[in-house]
Protein backbone atom coordinates (compact mmCIF):
# COMPACT_ATOMS: atom_id res chain seq x y z
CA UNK A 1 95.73 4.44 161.93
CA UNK A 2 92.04 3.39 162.44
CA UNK A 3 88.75 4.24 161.10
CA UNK A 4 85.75 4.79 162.82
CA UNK A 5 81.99 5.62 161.57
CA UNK A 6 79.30 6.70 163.61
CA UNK A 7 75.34 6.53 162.79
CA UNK A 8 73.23 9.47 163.60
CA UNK A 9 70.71 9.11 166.65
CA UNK A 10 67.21 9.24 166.58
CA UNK A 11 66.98 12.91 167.80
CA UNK A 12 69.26 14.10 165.00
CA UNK A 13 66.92 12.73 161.87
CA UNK A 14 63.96 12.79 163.34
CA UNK A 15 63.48 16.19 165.54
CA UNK A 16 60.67 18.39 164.72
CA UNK A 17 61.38 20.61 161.95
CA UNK A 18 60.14 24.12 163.38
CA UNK A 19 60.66 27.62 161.67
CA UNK A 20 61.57 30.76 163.92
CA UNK A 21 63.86 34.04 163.96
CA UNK A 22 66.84 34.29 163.65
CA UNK A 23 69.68 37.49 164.03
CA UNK A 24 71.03 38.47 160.70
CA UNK A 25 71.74 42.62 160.62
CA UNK A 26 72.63 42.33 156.87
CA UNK A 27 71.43 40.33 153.78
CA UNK A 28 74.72 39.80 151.38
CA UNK A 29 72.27 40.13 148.82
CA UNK A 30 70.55 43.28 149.77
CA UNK A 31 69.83 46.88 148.37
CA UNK A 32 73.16 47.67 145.74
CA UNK A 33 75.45 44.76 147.09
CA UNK A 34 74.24 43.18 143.76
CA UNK A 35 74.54 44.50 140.55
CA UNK A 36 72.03 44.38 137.50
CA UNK A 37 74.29 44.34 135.13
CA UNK A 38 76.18 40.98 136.72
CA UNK A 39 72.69 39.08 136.40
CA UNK A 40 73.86 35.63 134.95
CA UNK A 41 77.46 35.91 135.36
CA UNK A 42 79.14 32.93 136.74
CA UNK A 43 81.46 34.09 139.84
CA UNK A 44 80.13 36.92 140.64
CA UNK A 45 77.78 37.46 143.81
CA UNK A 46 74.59 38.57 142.19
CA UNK A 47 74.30 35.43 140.38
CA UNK A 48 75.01 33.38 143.53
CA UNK A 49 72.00 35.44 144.62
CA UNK A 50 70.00 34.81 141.97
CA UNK A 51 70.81 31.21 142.08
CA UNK A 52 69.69 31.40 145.36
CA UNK A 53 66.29 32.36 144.86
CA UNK A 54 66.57 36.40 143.83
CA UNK A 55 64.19 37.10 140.99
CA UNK A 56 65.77 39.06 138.39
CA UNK A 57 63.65 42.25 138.59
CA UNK A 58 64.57 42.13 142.50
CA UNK A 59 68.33 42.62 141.81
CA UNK A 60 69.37 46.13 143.68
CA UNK A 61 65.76 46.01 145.36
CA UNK A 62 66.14 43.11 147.60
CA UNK A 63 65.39 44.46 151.56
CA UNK A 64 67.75 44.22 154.23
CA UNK A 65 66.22 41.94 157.35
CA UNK A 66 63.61 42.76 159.05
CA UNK A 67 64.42 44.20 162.54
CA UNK A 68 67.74 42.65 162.02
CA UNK A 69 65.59 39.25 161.83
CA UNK A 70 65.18 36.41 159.21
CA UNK A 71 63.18 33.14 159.08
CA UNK A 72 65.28 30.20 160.06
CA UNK A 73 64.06 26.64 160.37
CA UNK A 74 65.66 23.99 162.62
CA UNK A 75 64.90 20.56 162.97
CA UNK A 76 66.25 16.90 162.12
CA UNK A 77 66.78 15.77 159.03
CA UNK A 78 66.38 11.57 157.87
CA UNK A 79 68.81 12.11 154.56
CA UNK A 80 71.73 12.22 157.51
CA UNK A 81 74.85 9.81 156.60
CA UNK A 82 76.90 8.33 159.13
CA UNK A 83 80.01 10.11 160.60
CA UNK A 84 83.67 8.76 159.14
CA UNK A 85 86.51 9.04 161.09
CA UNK A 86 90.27 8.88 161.53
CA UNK A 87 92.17 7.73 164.12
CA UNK A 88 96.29 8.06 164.52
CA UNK A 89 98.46 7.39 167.70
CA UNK A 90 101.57 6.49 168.57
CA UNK A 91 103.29 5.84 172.28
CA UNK A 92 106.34 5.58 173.62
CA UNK A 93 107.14 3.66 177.29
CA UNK A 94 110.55 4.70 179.10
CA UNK A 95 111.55 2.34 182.26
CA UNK A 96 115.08 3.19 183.27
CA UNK A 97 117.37 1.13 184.50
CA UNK A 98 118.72 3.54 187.12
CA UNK A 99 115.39 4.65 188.67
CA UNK A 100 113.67 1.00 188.89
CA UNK A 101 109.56 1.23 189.29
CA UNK A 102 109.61 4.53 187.05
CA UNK A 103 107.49 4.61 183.88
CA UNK A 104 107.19 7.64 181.89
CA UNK A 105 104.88 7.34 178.98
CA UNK A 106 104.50 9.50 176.11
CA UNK A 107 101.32 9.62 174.22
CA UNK A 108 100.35 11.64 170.32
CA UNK A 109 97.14 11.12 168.86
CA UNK A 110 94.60 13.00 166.19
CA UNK A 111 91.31 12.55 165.64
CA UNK A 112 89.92 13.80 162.21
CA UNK A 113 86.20 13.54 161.81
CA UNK A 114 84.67 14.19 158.57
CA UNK A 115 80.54 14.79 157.85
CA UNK A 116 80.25 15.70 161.33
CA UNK A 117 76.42 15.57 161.76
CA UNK A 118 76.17 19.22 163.37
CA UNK A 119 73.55 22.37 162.66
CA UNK A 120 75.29 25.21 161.38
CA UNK A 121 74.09 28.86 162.49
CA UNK A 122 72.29 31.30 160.21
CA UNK A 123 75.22 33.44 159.95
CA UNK A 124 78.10 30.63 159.36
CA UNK A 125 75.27 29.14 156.94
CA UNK A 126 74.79 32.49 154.73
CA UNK A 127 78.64 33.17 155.49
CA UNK A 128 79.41 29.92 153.94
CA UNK A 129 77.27 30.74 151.15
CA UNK A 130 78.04 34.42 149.99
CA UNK A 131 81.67 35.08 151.38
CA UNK A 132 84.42 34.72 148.55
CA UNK A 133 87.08 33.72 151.39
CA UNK A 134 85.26 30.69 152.99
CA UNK A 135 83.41 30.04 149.13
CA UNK A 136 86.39 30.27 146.39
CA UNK A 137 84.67 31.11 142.59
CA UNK A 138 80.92 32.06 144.82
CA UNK A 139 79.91 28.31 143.53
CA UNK A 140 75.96 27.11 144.49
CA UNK A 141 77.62 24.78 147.66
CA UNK A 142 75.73 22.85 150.26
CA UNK A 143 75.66 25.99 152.27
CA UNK A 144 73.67 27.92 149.83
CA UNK A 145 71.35 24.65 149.10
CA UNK A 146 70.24 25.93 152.62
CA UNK A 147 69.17 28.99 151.95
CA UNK A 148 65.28 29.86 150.75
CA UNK A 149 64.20 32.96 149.21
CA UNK A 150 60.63 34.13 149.15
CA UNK A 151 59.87 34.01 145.13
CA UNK A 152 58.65 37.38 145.06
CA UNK A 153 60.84 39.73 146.69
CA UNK A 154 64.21 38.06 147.38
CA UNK A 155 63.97 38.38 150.70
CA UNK A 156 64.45 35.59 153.88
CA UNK A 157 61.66 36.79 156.17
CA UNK A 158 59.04 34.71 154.11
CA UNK A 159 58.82 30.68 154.18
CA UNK A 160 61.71 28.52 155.04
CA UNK A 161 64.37 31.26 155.22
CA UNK A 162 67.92 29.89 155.96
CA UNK A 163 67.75 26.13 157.18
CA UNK A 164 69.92 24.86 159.99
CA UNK A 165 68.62 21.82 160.09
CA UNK A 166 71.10 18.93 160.99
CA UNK A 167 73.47 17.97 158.25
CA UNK A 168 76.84 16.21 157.47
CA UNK A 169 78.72 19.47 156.85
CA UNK A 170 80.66 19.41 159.96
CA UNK A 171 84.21 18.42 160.36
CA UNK A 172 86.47 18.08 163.29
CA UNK A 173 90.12 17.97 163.26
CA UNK A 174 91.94 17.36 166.91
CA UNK A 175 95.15 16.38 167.98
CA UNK A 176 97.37 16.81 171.87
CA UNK A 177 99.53 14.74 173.37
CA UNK A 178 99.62 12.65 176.90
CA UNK A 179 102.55 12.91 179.33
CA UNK A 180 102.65 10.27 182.36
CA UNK A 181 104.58 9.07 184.73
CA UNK A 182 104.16 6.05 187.05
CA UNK A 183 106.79 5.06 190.44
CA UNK A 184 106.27 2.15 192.25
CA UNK A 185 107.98 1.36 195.48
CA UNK A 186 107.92 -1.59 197.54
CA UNK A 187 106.92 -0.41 201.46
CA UNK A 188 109.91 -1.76 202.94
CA UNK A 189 112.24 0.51 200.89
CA UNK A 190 110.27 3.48 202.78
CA UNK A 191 110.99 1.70 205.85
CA UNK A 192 107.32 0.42 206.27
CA UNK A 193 106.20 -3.49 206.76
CA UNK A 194 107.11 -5.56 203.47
CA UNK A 195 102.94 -5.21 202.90
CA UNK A 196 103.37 -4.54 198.82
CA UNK A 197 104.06 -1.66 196.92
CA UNK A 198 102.92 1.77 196.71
């Protein structure tokens, strides 16, 4: 097993941060997906969306996206760590006795990466945030540290909107394995001059 780290490039800390539009038909926090009367409450979706920037008197108010739009801003970012990985193989050589010049090799290996540098989309971003299955307990992650409500209405078509600006929140987890085979023969045993092997 081997470890491996690498350092993010120039591009990914220091592109220039730009805001646009992006698609999102439906704001987990919109309209009566939240509840009043959970305003505060630890678990429960409203207060993620209050923790992520809904005022309190927006709760139940909070508009769905415009045109099935919402501000998203992309860019590098210079707090980027380096890239750690993992590294596992193992091989295995077979040279029979009864078929001489063969060579079969056998190959496994896995490669686990861990704070990928990567840009997560708007919806795997507010996904990440808001959805119970891919956020156990609806905790304030890193996902939802991306996510910037205009201070008035709630909303993500004012300001910074959801950020997708580079981060260490990927992670890569590979693995395969490599079959091959190698037969040398020497030329005169295919009835050629003695010139080598093939």
């Amino acid at each position: 097993q081997q470890r491996a780290t690498r350092a993010p490039n120039i591009n990914e800390l220091y592109q220039p941060i730009v805001t646009g539009l992006s698609n999102l038909a439906t704001d987990p926090c919109q309209g009566a997906s939240i509840n009043p009367a959970d305003a505060g409450k630890a678990g429960t979706l409203t207060n993620l969306c209050q923790q992520t920037g809904v005022p309190t008197n927006q709760i139940g108010s909070v508009a769905a996206p415009s045109a099935g739009q919402v501000n998203s801003t992309s860019g590098g970012n210079p707090n980027l760590g380096p890239e750690q990985a993992t590294t596992s193989t193992i091989g295995l050589v077979f040279e029979p006795e009864f078929a001489k010049g063969l060579s079969v090799t056998l190959d496994y290996w896995r490669i686990k990466i861990d704070k990928a540098v990567s840009s997560a989309t708007v919806p795997q971003t507010v996904s990440g945030c808001y959805t119970a299955a891919l956020n156990p307990g609806l905790a304030y992650n890193a996902f939802c540290q991306a996510i910037q409500r205009d201070g008035l209405t709630g909303g993500l078509n004012n300001g910074t909107g959801v950020s997708t600006q580079s981060s260490n929140l990927g992670k890569y987890d590979t693995s395969g394995v490599d079959l091959g085979a190698n037969y040398r023969l020497m030329l005169k045993d295919l009835c050629a001059p003695n010139w080598g092997r093939v």
